[in-house]
Each structure stands twice: as C-alpha cells, then as structure tokens.
N, C-alpha and C. Protein backbone atom coordinates (compact mmCIF):
# COMPACT_ATOMS: atom_id res chain seq x y z
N UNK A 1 -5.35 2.90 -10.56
CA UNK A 1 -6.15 2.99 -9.35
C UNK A 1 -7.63 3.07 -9.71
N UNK A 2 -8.37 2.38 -8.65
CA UNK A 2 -10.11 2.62 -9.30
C UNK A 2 -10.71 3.36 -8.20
N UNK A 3 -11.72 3.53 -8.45
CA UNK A 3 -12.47 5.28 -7.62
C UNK A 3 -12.66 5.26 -6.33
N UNK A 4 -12.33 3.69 -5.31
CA UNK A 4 -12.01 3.39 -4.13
C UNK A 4 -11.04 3.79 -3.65
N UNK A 5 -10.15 4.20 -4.48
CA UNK A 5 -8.38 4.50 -3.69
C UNK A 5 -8.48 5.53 -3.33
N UNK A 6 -7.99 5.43 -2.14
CA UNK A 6 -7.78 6.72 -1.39
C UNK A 6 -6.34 7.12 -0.77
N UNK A 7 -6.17 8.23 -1.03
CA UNK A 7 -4.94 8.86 -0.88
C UNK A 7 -4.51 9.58 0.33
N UNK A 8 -3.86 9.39 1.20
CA UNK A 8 -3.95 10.51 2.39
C UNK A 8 -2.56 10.81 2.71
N UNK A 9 -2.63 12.30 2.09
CA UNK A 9 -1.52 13.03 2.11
C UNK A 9 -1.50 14.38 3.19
N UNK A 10 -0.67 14.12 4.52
CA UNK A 10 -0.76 15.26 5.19
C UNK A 10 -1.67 15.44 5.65
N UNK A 11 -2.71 16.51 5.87
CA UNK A 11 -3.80 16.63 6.10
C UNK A 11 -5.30 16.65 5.10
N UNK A 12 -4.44 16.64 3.72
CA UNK A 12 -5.31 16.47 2.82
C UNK A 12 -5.70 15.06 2.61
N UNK A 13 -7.32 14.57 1.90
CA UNK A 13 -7.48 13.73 1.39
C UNK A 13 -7.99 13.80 -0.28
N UNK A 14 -7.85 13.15 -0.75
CA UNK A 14 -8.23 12.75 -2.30
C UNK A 14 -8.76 11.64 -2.84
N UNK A 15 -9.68 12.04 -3.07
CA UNK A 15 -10.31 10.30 -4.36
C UNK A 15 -9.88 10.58 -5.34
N UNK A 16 -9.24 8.90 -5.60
CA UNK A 16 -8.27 9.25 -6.73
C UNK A 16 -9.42 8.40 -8.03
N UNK A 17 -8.83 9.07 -9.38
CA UNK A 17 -9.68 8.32 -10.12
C UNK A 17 -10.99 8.91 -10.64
N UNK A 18 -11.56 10.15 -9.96
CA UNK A 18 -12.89 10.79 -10.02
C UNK A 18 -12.30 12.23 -10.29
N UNK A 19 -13.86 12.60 -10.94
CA UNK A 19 -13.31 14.49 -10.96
C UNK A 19 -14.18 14.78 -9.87
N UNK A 20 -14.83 14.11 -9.01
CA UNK A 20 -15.66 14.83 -7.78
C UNK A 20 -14.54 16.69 -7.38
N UNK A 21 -14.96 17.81 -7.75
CA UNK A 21 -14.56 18.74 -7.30
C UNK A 21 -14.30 18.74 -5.64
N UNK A 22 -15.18 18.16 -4.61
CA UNK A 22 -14.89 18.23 -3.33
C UNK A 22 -15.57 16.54 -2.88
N UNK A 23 -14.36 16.30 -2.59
CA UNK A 23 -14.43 14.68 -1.86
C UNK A 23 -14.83 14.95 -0.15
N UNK A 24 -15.73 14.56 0.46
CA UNK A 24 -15.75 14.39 2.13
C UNK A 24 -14.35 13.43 2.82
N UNK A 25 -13.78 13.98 3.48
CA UNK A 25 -12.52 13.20 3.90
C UNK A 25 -13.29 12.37 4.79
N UNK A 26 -12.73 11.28 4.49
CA UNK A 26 -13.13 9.41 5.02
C UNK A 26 -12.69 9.41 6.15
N UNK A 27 -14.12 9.41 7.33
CA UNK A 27 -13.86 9.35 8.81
C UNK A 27 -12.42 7.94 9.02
N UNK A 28 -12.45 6.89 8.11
CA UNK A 28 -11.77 6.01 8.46
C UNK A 28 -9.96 6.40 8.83
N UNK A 29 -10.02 7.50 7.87
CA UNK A 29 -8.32 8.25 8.80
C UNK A 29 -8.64 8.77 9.48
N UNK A 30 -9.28 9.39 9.66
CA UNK A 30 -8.95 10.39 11.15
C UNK A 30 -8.84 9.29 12.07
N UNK A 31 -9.51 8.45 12.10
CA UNK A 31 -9.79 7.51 13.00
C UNK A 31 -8.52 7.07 13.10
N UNK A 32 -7.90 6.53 11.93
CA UNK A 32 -6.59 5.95 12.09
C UNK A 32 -5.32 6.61 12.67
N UNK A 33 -5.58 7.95 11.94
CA UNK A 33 -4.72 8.65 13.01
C UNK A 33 -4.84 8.96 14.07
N UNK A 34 -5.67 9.45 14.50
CA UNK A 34 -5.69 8.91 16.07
C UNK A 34 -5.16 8.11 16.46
N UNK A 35 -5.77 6.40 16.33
CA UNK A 35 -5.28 5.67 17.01
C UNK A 35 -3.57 5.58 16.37
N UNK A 36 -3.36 5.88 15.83
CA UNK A 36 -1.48 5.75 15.42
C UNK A 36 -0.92 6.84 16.74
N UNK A 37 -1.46 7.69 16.84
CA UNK A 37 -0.68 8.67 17.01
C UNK A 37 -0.97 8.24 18.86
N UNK A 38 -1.84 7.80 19.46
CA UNK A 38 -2.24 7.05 20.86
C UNK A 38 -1.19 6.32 20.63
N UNK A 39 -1.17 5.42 19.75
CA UNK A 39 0.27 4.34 20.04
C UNK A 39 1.66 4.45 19.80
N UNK A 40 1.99 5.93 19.24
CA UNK A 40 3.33 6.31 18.85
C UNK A 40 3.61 6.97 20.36
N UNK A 41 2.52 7.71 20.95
CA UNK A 41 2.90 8.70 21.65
C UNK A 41 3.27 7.32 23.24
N UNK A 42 2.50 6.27 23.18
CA UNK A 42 2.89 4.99 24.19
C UNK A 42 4.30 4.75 24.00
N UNK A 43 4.38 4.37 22.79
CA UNK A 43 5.99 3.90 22.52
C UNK A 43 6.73 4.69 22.94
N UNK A 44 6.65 6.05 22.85
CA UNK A 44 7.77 7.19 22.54
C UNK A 44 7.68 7.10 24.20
N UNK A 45 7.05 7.50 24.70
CA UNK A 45 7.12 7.63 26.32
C UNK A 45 7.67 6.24 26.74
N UNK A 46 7.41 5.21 26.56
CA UNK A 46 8.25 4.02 27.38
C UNK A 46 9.64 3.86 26.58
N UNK A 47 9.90 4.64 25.49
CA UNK A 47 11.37 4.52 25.07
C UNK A 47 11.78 5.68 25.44
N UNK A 48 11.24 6.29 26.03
CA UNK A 48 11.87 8.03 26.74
C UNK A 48 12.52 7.54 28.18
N UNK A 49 11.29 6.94 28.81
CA UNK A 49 11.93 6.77 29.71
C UNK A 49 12.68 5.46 30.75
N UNK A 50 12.77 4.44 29.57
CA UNK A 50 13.83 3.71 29.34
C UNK A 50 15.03 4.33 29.41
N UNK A 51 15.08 4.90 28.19
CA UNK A 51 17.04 5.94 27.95
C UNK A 51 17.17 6.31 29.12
N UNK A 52 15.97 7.05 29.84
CA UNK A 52 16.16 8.02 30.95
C UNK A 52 16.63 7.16 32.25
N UNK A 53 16.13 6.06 32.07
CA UNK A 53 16.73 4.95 33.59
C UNK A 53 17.94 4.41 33.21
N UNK A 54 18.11 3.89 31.59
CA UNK A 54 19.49 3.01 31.95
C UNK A 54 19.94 2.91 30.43
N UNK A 55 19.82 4.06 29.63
CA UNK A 55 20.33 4.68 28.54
C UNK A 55 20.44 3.96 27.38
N UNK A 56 20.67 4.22 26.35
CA UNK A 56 19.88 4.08 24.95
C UNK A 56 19.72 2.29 24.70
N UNK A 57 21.06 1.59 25.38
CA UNK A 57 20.50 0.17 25.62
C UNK A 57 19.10 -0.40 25.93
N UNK A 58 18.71 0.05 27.09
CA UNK A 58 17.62 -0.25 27.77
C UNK A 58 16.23 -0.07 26.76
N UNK A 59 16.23 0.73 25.69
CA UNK A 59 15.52 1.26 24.77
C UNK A 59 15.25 -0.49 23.99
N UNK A 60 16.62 -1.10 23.79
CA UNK A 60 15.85 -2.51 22.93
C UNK A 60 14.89 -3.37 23.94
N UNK A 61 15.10 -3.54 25.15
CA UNK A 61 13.77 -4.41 26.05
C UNK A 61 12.52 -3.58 25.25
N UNK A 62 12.53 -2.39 25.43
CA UNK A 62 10.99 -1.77 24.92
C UNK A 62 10.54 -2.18 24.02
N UNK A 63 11.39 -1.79 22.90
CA UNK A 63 11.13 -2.46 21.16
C UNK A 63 10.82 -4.29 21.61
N UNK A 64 11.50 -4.42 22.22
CA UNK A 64 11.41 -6.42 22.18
C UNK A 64 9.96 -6.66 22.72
N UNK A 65 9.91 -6.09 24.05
CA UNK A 65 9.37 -6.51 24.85
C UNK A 65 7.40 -5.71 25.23
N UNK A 66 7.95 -4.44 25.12
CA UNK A 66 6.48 -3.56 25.64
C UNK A 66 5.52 -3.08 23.93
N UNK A 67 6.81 -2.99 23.03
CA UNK A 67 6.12 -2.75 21.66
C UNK A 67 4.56 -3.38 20.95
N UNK A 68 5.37 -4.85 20.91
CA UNK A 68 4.25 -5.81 20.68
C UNK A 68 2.70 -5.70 21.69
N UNK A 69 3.15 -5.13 22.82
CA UNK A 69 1.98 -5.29 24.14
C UNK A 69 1.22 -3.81 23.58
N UNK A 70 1.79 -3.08 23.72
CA UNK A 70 1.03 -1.65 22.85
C UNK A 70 0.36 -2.03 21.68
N UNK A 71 0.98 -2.50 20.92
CA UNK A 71 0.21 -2.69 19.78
C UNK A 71 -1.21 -3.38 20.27
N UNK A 72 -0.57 -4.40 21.03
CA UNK A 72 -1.88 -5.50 20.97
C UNK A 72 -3.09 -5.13 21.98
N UNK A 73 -2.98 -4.20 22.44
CA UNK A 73 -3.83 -3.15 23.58
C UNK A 73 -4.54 -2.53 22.24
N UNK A 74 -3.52 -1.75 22.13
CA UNK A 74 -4.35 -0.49 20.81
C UNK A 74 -5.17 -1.63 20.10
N UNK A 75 -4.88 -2.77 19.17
CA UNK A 75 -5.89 -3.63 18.33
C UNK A 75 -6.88 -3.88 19.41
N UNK A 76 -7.14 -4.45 20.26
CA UNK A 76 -8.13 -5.04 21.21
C UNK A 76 -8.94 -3.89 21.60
N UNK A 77 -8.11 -2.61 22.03
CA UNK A 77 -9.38 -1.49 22.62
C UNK A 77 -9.61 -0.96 21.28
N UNK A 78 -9.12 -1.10 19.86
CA UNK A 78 -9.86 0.12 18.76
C UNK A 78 -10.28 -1.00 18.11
N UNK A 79 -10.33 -1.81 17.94
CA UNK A 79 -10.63 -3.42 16.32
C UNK A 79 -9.78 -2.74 15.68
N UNK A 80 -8.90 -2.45 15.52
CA UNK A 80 -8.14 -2.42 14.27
C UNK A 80 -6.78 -2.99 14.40
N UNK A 81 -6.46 -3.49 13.47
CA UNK A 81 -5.34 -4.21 13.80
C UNK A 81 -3.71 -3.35 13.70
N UNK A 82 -2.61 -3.13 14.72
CA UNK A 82 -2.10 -1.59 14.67
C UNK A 82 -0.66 -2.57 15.14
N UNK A 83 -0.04 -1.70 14.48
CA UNK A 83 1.74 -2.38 14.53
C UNK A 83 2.00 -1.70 13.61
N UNK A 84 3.82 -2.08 13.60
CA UNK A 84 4.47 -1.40 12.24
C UNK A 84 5.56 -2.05 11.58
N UNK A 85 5.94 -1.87 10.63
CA UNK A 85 6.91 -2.74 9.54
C UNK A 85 7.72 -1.34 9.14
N UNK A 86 8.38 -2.14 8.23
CA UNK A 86 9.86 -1.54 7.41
C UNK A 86 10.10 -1.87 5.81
N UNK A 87 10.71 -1.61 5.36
CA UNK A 87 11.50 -2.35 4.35
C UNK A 87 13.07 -2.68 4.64
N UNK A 88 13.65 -2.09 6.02
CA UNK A 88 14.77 -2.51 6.97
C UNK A 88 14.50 -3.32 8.24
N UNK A 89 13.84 -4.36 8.36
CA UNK A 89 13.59 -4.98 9.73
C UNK A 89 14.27 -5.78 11.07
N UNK A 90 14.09 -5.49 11.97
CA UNK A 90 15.03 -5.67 13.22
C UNK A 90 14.11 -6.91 13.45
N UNK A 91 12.96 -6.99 13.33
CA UNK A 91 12.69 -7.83 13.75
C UNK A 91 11.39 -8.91 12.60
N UNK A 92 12.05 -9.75 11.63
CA UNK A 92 11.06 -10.36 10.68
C UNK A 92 9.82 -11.23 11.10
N UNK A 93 9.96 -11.61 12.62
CA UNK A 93 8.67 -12.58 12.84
C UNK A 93 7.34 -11.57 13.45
N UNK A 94 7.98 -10.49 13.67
CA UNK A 94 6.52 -9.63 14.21
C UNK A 94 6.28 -8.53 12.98
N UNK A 95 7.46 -7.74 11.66
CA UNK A 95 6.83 -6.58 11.39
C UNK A 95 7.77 -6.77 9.90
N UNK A 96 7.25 -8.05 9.93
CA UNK A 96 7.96 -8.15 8.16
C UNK A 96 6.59 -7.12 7.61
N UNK A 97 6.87 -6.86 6.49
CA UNK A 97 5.59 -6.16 5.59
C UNK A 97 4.77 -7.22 4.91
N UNK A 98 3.70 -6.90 4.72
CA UNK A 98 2.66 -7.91 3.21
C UNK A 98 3.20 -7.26 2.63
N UNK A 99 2.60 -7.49 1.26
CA UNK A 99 3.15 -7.57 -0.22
C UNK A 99 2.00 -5.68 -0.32
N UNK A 100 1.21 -5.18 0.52
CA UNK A 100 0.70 -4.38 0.14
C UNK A 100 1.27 -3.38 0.82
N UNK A 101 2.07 -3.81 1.94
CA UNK A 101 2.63 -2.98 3.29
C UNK A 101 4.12 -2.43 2.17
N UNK A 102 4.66 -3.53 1.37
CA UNK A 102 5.73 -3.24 0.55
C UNK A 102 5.80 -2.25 -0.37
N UNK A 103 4.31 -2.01 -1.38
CA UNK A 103 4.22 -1.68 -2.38
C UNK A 103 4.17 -0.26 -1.87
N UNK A 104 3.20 0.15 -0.73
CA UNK A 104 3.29 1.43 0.04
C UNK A 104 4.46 2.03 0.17
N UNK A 105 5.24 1.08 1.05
CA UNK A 105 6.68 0.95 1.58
C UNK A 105 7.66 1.77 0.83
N UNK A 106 7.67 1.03 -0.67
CA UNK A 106 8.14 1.68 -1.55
C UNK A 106 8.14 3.28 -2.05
N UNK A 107 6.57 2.79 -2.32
CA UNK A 107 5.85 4.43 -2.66
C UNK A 107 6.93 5.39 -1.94
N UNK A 108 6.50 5.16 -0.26
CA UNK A 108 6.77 6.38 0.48
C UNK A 108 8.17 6.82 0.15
N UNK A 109 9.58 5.72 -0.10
CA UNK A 109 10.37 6.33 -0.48
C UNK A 109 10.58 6.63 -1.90
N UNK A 110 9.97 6.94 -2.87
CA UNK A 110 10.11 7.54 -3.98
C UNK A 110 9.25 8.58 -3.42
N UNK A 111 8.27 9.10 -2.58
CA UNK A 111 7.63 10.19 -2.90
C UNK A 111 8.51 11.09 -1.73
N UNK A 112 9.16 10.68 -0.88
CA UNK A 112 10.42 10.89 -0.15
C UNK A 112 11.31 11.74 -1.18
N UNK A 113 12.18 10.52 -1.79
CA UNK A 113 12.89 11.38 -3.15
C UNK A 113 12.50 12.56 -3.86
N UNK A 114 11.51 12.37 -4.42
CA UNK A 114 10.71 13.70 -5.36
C UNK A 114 10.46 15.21 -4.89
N UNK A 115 11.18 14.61 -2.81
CA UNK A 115 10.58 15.62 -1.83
C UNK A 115 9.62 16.04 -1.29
N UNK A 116 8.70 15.37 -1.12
CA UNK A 116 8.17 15.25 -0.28
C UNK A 116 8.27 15.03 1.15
N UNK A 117 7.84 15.80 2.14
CA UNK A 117 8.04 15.78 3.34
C UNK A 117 7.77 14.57 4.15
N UNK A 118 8.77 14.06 4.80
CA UNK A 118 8.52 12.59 5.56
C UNK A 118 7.47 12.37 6.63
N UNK A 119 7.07 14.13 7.30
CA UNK A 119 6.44 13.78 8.25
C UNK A 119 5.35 14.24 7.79
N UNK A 120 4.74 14.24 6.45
CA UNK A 120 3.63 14.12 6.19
C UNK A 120 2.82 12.93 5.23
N UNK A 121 3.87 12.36 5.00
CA UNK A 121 4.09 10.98 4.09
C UNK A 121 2.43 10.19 4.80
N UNK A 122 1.81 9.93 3.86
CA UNK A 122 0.66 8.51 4.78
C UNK A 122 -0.03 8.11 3.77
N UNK A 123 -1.00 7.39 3.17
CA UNK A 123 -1.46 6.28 2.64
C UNK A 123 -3.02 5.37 3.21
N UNK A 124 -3.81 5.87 2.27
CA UNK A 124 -4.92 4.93 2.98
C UNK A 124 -5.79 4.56 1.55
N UNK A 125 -6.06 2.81 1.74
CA UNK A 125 -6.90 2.20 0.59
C UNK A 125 -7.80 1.20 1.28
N UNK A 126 -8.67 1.17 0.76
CA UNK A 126 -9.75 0.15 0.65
C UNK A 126 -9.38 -0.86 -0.11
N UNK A 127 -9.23 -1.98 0.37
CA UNK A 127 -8.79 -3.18 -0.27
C UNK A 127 -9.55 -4.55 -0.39
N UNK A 128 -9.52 -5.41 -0.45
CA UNK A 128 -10.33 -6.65 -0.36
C UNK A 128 -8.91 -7.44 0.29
N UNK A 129 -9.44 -8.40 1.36
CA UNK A 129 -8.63 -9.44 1.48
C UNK A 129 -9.56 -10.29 1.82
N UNK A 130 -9.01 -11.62 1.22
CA UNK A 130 -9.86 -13.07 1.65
C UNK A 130 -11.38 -13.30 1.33
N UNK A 131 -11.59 -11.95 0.23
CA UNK A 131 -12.78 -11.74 -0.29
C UNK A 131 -13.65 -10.60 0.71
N UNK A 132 -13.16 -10.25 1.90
CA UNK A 132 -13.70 -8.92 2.80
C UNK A 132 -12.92 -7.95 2.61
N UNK A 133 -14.15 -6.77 2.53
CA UNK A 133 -13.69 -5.09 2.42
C UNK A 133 -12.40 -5.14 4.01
N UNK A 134 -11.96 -4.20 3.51
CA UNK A 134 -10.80 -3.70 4.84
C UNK A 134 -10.32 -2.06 4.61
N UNK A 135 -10.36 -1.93 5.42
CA UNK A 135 -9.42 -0.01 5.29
C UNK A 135 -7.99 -0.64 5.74
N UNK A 136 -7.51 0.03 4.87
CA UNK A 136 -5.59 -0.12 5.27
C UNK A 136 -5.43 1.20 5.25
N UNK A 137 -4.55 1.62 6.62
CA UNK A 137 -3.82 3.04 6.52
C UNK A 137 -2.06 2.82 6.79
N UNK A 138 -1.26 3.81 6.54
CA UNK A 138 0.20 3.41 6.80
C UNK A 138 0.81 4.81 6.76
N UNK A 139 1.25 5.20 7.77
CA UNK A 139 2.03 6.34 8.10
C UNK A 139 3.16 6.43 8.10
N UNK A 140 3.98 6.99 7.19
CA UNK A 140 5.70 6.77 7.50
C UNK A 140 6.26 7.04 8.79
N UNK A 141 7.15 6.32 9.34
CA UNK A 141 7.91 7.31 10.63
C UNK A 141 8.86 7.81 10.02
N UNK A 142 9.34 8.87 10.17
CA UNK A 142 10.70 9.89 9.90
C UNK A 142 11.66 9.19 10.85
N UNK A 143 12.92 9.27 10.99
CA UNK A 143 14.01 8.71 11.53
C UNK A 143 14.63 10.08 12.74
N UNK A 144 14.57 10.20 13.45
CA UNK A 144 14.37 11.10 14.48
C UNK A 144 15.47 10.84 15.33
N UNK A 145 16.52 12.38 16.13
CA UNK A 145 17.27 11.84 17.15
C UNK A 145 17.19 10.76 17.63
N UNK A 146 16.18 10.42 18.36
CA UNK A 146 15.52 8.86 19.65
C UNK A 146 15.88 8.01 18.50
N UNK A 147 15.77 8.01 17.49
CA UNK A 147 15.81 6.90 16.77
C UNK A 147 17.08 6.30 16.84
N UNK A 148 18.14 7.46 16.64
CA UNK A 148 19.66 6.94 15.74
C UNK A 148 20.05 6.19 16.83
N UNK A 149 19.94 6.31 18.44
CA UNK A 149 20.25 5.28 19.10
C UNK A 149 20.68 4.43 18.78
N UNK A 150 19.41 3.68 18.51
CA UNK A 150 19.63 2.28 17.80
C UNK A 150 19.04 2.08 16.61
N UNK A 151 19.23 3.00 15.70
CA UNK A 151 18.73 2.61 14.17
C UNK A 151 19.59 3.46 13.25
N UNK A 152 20.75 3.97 14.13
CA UNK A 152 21.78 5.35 13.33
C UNK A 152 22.66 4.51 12.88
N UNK A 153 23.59 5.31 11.91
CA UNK A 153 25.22 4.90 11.12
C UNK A 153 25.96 4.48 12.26
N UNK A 154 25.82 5.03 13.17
CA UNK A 154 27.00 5.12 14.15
C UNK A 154 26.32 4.51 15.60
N UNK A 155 26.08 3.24 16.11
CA UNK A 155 26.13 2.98 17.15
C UNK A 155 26.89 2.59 18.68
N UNK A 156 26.45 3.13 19.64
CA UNK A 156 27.27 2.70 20.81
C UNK A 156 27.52 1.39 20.73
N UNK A 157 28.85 0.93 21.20
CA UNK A 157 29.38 -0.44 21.03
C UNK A 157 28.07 -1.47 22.02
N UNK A 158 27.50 -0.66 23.27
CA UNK A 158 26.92 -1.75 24.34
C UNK A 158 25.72 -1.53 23.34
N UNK A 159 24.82 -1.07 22.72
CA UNK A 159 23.90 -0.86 22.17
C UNK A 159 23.64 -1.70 21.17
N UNK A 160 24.83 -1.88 20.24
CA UNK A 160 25.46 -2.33 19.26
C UNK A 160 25.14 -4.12 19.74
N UNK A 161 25.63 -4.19 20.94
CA UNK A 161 25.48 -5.53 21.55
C UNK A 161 24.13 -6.12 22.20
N UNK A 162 23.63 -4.93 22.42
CA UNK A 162 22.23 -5.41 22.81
C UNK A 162 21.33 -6.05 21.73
N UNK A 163 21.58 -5.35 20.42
CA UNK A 163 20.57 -5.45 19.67
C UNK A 163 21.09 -6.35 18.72
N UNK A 164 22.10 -6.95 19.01
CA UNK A 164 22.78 -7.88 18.54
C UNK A 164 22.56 -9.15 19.34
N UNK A 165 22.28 -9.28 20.32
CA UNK A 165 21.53 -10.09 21.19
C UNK A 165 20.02 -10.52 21.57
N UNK A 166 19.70 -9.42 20.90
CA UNK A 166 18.03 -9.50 20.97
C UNK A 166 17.84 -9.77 19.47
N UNK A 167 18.01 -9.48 18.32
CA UNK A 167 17.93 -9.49 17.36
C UNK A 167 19.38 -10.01 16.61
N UNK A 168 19.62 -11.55 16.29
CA UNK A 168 20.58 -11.00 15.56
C UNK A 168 20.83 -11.47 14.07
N UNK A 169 19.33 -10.71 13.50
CA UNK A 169 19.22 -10.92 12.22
C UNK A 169 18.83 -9.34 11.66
N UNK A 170 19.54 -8.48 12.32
CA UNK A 170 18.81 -7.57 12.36
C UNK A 170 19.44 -6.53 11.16
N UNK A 171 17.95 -5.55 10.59
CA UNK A 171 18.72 -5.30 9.39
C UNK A 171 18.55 -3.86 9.67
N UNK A 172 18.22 -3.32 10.58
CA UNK A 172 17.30 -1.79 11.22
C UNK A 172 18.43 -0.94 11.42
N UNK A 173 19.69 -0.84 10.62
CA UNK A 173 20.50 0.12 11.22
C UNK A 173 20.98 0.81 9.79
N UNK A 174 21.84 2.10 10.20
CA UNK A 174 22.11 2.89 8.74
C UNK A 174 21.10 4.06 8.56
N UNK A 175 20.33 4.16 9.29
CA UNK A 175 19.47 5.02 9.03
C UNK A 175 20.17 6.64 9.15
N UNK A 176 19.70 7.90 8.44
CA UNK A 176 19.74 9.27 8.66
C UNK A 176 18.60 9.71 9.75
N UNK A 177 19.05 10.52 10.02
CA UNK A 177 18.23 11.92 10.35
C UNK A 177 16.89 12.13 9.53
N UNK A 178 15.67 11.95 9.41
CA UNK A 178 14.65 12.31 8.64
C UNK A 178 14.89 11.08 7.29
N UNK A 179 15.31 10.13 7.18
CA UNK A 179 14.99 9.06 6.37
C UNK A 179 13.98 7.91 6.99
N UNK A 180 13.16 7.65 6.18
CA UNK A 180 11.72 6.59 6.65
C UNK A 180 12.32 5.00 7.45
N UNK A 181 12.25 5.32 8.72
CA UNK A 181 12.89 4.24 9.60
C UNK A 181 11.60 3.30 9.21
N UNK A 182 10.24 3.50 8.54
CA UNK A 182 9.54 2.11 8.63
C UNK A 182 8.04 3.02 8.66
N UNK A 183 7.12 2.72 8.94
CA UNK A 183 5.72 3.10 9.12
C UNK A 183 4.91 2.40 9.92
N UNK A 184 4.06 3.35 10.58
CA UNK A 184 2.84 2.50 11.52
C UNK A 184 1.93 2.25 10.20
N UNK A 185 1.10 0.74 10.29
CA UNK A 185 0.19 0.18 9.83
C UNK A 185 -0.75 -0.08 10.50
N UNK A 186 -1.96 -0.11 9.77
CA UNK A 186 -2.77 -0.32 10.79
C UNK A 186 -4.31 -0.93 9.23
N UNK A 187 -5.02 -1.41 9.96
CA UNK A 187 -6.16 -2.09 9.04
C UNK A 187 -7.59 -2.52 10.02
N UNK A 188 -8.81 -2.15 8.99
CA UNK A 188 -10.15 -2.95 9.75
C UNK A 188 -10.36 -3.23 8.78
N UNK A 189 -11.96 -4.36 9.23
CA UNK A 189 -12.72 -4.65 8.48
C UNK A 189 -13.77 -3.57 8.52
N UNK A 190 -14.70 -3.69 7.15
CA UNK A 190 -15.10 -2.73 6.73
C UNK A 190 -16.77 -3.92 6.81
C-alpha cells in the first residue's frame, strides 16, 4: 500500500503506510457514510414495507425494480456514484463487482474470518481510474433477518419462485445470519 491508502475501519480511520502519530479522518467517509446509510435506510423501508403489504415475495419487485431508482437518485442528488455488489450476485448486469470492488470483496471476508465484526467491516482508497483521482468507499452489509427471506438456506417455495423468475441466474442465496450478503459501493471524482 502507498501513503494514499486509506483504511476505514468502524469508526476509526488510518493512513496506512506513514508513522503520522494522528491522521485527520478524511471528510470523504463521513460523507460516504452518510450517503450509504440515506440509501440503506430507503431500501430497508421500501423492503419493510413491501413484506408488510404482500410478504417476503413482494420484497423481489423492490430489489428489481425501486433498488436501481434509489441508487440512481442518491448518485444524481450526492455526485457520487452509489449501488452495491457481491461476490454472490442475483443480479450480474447491474452489481457484478470491478476487479477493485472484488479485491475489497475478498478482503472483507478474510477480515470477517480473523473476526472481525461484520457490522463494522468498510474500506476506503484513493485510486486512479482512466488516469483521474477518485475516492472509492465500500461497506459490507451483514446478512440480517430481512435478508434470509430471500438470500437464506432455506427459502419459501413462492419466494423461491419469484426470484427465480426475476432472476434466473441467480447466485444470492445460502447466506447465514451475520455473513457478508455483499456491500454498498460507492465512488467520486476527486
């Protein structure tokens, strides 16, 4: 890593690479979290109350249908570009990973393994693409009741069929209780 990488663990930050005794934490996460946490808390409410009208089925229109529209609200009102991927994907034409979304991807589950806590798992670097600076941040999601719905060992047969109909290349299932269902991503230019 070179003295640009930045690490964001939990609430802590770190420059990695330097002995700076006290680093200033990089307005560029907070920022990011924020806006992650504006667009988790959108999702979570229109998949709340989906289940709540016409039960855990009704939950894949959201993912299909209102997901992508959140995202693309959150990019347009913040510039940053905000969605999320996997290394298990339900859906490959909107939230396959880059090759940098992967390498993270990874990370998070080995630092998962070692024990580390899932819901503090996150990630932020300064990168170059296409020859322009960019901030990349990536937050794990933990795998949560709401989730197993439709991302658990054990699915409802109509559920089972929905998402077999909306998706049916879909690789998003098998998940635990507190295992990394995927991460919000998110990136600007710098």
């Amino acid at each position: 890593m070179n003295k640009t990488t930045l690490v964001a663990a939990g609430c802590g930050l770190a420059l990695m690479g330097t002995l700076a005794a006290e680093t200033a934490p990089d307005p560029n996460v907070a920022e990011a979290k924020a806006i992650m946490k504006e667009f988790f808390a959108s999702l979570k409410g229109e998949l709340e109350a989906a289940i709540a009208a016409g039960g855990p089925a009704s939950a894949i229109l959201v993912c299909q249908a209102k997901a992508p529209g959140i995202a693309a609200e959150m990019s347009e009102k913040t510039g940053w570009n905000v969605g999320r991927t996997s290394l298990k994907l339900r859906n490959a034409k909107t939230n396959a990973p880059d090759e940098w979304e992967t390498r993270v991807l990874l990370d998070f589950e080995k630092r998962k393994a070692s024990g580390e806590d899932v819901t503090t798992i996150a990630y932020a670097e300064r990168v170059e693409v296409g020859g322009e600076p960019r901030f990349r941040f990536m937050k794990a999601i933990p795998t949560s009741e709401l989730c197993l719905n439709c991302h658990g060992a054990e699915i409802e047969p109509q559920v089972a069929a929905a998402i077999d109909a909306a998706y049916p290349e879909d690789e998003a299932r098998g998940f635990g209780l507190g295992d990394i269902r995927g991460a919000f991503t998110l990136s600007k230019p710098l």
